[in-house]
C-alpha atoms as a PDB file:
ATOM      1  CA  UNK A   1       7.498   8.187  -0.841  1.00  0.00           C
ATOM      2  CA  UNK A   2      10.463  11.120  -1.724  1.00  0.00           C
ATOM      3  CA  UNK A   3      13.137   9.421  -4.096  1.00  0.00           C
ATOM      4  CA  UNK A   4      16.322   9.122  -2.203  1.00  0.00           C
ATOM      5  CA  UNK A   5      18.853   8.354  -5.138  1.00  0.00           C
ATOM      6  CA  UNK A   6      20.133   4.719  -4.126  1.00  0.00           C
ATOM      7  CA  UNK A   7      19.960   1.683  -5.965  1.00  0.00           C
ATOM      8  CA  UNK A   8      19.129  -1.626  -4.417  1.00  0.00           C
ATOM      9  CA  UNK A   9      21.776  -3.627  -2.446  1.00  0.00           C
ATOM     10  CA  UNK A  10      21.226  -7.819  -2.018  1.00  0.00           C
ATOM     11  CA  UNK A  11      18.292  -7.159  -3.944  1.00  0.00           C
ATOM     12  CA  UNK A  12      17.365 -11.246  -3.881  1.00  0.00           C
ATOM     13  CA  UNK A  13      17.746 -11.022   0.189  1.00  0.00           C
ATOM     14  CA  UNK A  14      15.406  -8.124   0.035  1.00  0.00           C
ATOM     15  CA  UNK A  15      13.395  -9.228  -1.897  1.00  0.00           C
ATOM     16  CA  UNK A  16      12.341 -12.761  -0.411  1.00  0.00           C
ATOM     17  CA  UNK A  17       9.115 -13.034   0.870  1.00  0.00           C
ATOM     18  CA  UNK A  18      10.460 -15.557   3.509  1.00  0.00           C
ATOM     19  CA  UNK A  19      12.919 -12.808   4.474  1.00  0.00           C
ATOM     20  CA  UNK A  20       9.935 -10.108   5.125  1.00  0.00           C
ATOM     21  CA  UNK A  21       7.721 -12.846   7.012  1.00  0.00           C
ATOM     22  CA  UNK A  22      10.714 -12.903   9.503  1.00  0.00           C
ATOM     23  CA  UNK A  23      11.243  -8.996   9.682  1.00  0.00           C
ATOM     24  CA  UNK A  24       7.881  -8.356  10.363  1.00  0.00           C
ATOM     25  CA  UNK A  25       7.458 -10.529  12.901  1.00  0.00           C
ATOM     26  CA  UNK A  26      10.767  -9.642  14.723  1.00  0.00           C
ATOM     27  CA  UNK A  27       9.649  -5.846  14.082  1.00  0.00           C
ATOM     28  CA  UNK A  28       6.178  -6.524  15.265  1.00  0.00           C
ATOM     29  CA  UNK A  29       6.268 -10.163  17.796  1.00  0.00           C
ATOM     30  CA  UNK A  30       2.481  -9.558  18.407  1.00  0.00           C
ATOM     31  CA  UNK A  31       1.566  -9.411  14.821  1.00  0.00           C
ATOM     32  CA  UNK A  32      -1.618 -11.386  13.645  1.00  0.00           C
ATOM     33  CA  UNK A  33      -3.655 -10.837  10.101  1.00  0.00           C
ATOM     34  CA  UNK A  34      -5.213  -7.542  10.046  1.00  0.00           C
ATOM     35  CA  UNK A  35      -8.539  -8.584   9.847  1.00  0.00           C
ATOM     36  CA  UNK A  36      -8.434 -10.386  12.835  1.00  0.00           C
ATOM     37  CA  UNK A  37      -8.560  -6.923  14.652  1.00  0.00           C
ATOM     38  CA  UNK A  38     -11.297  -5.367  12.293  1.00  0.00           C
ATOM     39  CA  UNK A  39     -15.104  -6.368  12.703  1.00  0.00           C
ATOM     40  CA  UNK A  40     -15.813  -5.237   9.827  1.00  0.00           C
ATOM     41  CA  UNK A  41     -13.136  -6.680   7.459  1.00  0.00           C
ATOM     42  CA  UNK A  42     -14.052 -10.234   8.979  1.00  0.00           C
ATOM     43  CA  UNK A  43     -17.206  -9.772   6.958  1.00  0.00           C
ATOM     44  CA  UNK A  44     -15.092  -9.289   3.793  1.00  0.00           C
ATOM     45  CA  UNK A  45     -11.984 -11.554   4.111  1.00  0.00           C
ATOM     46  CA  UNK A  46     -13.056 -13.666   1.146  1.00  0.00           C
ATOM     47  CA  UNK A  47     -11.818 -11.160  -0.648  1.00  0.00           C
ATOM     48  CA  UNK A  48      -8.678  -9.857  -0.200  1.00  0.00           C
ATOM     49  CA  UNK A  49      -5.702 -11.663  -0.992  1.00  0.00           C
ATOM     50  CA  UNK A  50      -3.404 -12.591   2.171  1.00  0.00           C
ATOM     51  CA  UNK A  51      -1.951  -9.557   4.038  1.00  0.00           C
ATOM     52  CA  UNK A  52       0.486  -9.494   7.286  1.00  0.00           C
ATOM     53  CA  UNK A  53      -0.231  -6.976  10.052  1.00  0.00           C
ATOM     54  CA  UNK A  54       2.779  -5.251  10.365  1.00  0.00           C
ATOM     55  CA  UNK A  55       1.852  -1.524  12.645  1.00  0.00           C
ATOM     56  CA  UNK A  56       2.960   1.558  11.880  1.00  0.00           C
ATOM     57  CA  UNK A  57       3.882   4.229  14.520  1.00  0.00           C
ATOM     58  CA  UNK A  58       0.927   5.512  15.943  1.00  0.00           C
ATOM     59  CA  UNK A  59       2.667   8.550  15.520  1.00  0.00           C
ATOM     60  CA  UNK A  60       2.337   8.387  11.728  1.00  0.00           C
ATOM     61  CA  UNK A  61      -1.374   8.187  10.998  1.00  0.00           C
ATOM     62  CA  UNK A  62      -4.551   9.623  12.466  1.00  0.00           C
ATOM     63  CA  UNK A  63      -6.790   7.324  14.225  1.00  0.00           C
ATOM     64  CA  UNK A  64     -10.529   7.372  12.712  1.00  0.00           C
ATOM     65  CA  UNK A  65     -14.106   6.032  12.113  1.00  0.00           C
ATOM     66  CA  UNK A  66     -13.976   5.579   8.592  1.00  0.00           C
ATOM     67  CA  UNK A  67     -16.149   5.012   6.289  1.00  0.00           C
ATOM     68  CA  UNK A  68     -18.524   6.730   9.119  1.00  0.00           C
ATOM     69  CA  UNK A  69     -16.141   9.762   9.527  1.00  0.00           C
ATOM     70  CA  UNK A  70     -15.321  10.223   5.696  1.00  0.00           C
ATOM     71  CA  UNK A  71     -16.198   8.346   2.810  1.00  0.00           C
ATOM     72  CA  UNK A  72     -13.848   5.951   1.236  1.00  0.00           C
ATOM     73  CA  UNK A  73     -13.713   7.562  -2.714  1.00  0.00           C
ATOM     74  CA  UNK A  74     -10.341   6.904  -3.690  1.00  0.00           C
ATOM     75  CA  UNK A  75      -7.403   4.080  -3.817  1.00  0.00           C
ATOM     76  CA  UNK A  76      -3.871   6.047  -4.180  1.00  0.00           C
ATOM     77  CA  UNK A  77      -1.191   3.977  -6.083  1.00  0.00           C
ATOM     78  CA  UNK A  78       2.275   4.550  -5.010  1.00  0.00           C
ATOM     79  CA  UNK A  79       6.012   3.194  -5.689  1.00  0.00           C
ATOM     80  CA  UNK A  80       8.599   3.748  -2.710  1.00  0.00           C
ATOM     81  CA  UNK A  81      11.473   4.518  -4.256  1.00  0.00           C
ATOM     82  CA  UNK A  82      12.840   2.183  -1.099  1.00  0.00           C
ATOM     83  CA  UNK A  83      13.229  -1.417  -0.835  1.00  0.00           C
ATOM     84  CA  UNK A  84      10.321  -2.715   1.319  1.00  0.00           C
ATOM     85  CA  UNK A  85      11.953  -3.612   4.184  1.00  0.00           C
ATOM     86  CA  UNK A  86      13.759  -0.048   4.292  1.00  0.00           C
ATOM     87  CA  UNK A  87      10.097   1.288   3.743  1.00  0.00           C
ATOM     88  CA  UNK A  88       8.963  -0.898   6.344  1.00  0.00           C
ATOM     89  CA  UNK A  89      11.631   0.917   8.927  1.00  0.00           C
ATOM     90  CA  UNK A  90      10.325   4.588   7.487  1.00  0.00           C
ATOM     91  CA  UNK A  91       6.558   3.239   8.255  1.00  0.00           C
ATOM     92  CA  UNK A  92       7.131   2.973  11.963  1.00  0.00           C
ATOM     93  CA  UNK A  93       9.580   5.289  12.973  1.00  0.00           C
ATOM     94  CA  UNK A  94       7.997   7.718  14.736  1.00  0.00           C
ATOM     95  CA  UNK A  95       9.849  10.801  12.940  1.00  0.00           C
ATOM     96  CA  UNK A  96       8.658  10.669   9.747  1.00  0.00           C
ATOM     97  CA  UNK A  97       5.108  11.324   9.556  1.00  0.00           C
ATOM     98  CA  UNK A  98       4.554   8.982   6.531  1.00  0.00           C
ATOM     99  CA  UNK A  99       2.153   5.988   6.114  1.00  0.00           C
ATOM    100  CA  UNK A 100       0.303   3.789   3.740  1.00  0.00           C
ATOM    101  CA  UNK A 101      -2.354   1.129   4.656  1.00  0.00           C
ATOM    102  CA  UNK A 102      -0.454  -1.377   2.377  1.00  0.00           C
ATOM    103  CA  UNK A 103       2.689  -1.984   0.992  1.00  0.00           C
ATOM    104  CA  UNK A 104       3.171  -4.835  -2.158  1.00  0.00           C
ATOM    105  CA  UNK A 105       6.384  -6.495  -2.687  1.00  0.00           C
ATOM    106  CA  UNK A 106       8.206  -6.889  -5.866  1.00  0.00           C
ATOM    107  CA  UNK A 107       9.151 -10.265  -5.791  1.00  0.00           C
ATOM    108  CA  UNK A 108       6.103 -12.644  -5.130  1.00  0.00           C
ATOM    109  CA  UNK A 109       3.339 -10.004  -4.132  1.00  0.00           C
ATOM    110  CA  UNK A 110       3.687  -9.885  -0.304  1.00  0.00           C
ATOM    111  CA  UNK A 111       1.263  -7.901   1.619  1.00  0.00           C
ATOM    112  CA  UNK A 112       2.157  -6.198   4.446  1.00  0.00           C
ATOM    113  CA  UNK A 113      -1.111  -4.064   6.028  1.00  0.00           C
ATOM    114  CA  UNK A 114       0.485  -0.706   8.238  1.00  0.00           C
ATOM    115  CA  UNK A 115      -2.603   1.087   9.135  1.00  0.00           C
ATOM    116  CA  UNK A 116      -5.936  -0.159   9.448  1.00  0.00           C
ATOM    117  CA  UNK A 117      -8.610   1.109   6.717  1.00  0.00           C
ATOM    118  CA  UNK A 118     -10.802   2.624   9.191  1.00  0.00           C
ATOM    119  CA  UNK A 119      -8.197   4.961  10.357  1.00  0.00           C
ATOM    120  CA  UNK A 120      -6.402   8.111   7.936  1.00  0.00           C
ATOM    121  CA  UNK A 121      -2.946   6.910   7.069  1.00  0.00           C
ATOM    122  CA  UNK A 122      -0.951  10.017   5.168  1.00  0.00           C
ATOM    123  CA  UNK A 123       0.502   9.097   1.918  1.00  0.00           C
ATOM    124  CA  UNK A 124      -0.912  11.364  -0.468  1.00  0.00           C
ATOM    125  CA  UNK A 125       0.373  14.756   0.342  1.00  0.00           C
ATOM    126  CA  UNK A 126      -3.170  15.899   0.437  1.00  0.00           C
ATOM    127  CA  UNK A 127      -5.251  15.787   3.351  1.00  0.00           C
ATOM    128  CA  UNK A 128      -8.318  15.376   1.641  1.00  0.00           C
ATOM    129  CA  UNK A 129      -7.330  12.959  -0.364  1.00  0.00           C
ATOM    130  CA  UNK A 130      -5.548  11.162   2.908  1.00  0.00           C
ATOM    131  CA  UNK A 131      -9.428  11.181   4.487  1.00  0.00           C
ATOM    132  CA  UNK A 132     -11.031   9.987   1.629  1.00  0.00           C
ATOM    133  CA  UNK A 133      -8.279   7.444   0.542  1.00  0.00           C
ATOM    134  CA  UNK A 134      -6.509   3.732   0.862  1.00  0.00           C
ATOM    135  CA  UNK A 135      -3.100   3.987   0.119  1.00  0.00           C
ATOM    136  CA  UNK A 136      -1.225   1.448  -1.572  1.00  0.00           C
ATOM    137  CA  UNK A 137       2.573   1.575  -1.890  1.00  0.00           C
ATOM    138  CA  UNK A 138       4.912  -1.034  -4.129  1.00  0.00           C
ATOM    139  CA  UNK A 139       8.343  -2.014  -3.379  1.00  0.00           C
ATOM    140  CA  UNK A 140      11.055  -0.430  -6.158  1.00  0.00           C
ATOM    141  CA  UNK A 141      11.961   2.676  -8.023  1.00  0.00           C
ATOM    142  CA  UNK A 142       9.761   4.368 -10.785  1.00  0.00           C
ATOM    143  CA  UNK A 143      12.593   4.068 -13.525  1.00  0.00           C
ATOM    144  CA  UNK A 144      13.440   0.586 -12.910  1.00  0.00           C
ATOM    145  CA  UNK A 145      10.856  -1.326 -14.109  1.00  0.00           C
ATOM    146  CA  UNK A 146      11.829  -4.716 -13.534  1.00  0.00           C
ATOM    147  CA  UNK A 147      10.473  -4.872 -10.067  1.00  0.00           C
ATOM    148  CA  UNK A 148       6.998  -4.336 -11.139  1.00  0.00           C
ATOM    149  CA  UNK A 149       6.763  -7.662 -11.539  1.00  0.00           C
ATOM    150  CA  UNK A 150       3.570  -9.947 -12.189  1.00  0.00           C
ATOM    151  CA  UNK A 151       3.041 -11.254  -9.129  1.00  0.00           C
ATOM    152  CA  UNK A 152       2.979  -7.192  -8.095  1.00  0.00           C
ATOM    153  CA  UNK A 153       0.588  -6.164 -10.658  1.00  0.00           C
ATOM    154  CA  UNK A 154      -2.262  -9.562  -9.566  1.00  0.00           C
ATOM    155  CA  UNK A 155      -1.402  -9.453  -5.750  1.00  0.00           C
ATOM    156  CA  UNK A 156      -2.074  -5.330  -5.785  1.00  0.00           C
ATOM    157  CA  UNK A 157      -5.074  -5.506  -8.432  1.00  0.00           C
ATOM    158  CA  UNK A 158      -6.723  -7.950  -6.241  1.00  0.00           C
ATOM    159  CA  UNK A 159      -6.143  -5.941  -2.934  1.00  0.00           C
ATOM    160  CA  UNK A 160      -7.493  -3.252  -5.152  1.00  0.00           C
ATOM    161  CA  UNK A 161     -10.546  -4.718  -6.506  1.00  0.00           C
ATOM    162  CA  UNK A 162     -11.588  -5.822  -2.664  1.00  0.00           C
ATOM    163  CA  UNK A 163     -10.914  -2.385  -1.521  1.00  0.00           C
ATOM    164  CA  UNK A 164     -12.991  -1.067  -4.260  1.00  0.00           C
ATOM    165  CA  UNK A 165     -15.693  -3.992  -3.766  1.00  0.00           C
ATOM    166  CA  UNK A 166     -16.100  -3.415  -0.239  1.00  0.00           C
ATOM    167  CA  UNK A 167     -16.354   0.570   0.171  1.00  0.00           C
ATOM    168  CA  UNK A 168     -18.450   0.488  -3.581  1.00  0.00           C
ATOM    169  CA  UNK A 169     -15.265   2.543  -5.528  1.00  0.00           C
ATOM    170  CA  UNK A 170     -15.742   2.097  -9.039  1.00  0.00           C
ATOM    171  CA  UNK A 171     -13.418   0.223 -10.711  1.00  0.00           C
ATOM    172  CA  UNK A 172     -11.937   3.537 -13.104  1.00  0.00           C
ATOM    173  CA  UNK A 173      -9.085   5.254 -13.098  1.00  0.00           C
ATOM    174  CA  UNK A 174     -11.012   8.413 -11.767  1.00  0.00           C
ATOM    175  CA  UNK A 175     -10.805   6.450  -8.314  1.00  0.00           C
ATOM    176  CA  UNK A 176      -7.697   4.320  -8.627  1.00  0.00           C
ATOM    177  CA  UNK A 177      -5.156   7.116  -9.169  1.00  0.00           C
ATOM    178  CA  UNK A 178      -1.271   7.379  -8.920  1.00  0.00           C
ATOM    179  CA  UNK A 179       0.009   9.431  -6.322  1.00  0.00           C
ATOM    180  CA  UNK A 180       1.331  11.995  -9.236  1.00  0.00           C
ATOM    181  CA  UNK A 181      -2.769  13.000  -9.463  1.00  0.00           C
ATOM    182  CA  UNK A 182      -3.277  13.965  -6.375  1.00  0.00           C
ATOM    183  CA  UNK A 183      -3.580  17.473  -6.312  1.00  0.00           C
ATOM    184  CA  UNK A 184      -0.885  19.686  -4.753  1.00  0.00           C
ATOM    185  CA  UNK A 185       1.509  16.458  -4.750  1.00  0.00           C
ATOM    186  CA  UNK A 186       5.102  16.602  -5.919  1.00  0.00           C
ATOM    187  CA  UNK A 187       5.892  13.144  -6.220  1.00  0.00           C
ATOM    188  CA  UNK A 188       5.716  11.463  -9.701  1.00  0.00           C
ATOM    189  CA  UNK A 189       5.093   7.989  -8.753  1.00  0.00           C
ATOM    190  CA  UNK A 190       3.922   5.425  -9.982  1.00  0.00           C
ATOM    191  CA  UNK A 191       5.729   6.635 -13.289  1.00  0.00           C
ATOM    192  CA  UNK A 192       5.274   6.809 -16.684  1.00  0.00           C
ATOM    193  CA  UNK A 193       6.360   3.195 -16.633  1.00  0.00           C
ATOM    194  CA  UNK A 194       3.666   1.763 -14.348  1.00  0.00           C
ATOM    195  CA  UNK A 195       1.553  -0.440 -16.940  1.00  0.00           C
ATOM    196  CA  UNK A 196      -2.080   1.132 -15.906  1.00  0.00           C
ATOM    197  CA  UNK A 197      -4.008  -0.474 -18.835  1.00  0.00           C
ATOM    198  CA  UNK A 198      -2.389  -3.699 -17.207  1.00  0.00           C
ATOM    199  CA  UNK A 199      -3.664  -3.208 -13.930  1.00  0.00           C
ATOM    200  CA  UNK A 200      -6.755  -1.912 -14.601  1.00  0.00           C
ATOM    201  CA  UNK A 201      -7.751  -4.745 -16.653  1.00  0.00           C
ATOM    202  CA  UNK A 202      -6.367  -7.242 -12.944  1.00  0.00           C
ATOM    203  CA  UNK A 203      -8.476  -4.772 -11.159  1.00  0.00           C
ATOM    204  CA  UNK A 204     -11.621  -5.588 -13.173  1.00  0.00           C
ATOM    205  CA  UNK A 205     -10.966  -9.335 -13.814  1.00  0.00           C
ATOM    206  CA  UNK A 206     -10.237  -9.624 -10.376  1.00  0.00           C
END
């Protein structure tokens, strides 16, 4: 997502998992686990870690058939440059055109789920890359490091590896990219402070 130049404010409210539980479900009162509305996830659940449905505006993401329209080749790492539950408000207004399938938070690795694999969510500047992608944002700002925390890194890694497991992505860093690879992009995130050797190593032990 584009850098807006703030810092954090009531960073502990923000970042409670306790306190996103509750926004979600007063921003979405229907809300049930994603893979309760996705045949095909139900015969993978085992393997992700726990993620709340939270819907983005149907007017930021195109609905698809995926992996049947386009294969799955690539997960997209992101940072928001947004607290999540300011990202969360971005996700489903209707004006903004922006999306990921998942968004991490810093504190204790809380998964909210905004679009549904099977459908094109557009995060990666590159509409290629958005067909042929899962994108994965995490709560804070490229230069701060301290909210890439550890429950971050081994909540996303194991998303990641169950991604990768079910659509058969290798595990490399030719498939799990930042969004600062994708060609054309202009955003820099994850940073040149995003541990990758860390993660990759979660990804694989995952």
């Amino acid at each position: 997502m584009e850098a807006h130049g703030r810092t954090p404010t009531r960073r502990t409210l923000f970042r409670s998992g306790a306190y996103l539980a509750t926004a979600a479900i007063g921003l979405a009162a229907t809300a049930t686990p994603a893979h309760a509305h996705d045949r095909y996830r139900r015969r993978a659940v085992v393997a992700y870690p726990p993620t709340h449905w939270i819907p983005a505006s149907t007017s930021n993401y195109r609905v698809s058939s995926r992996p049947t329209s386009y294969p799955i080749d690539f997960v997209v790492i992101h940072v928001t440059q947004e607290t999540f539950p300011d990202a969360m408000k971005i996700f489903k207004d209707p004006a903004k055109q922006v999306s990921a399938h998942y968004m991490v938070a810093s504190a204790d690795g809380y998964i909210g789920q905004f679009v549904r694999e099977k459908d094109v969510a557009w995060h990666a500047g590159n509409k290629d890359y958005n067909n042929r992608s899962i994108g994965i944002e995490h709560e804070g700002w490229v230069d701060q490091p301290k909210w890439f925390t550890d429950e971050m890194y081994a909540s996303s890694a194991a998303l990641t590896a169950a991604v990768c497991d079910r659509y058969g992505i290798p595990k490399t860093r030719d498939h799990i990219i930042g969004h600062v690879e994708v060609p054309g992009t202009d955003h820099t995130d994850p940073g040149p402070l995003w541990d990758w050797d860390r993660y990759m190593d979660l990804v694989n032990g995952a």
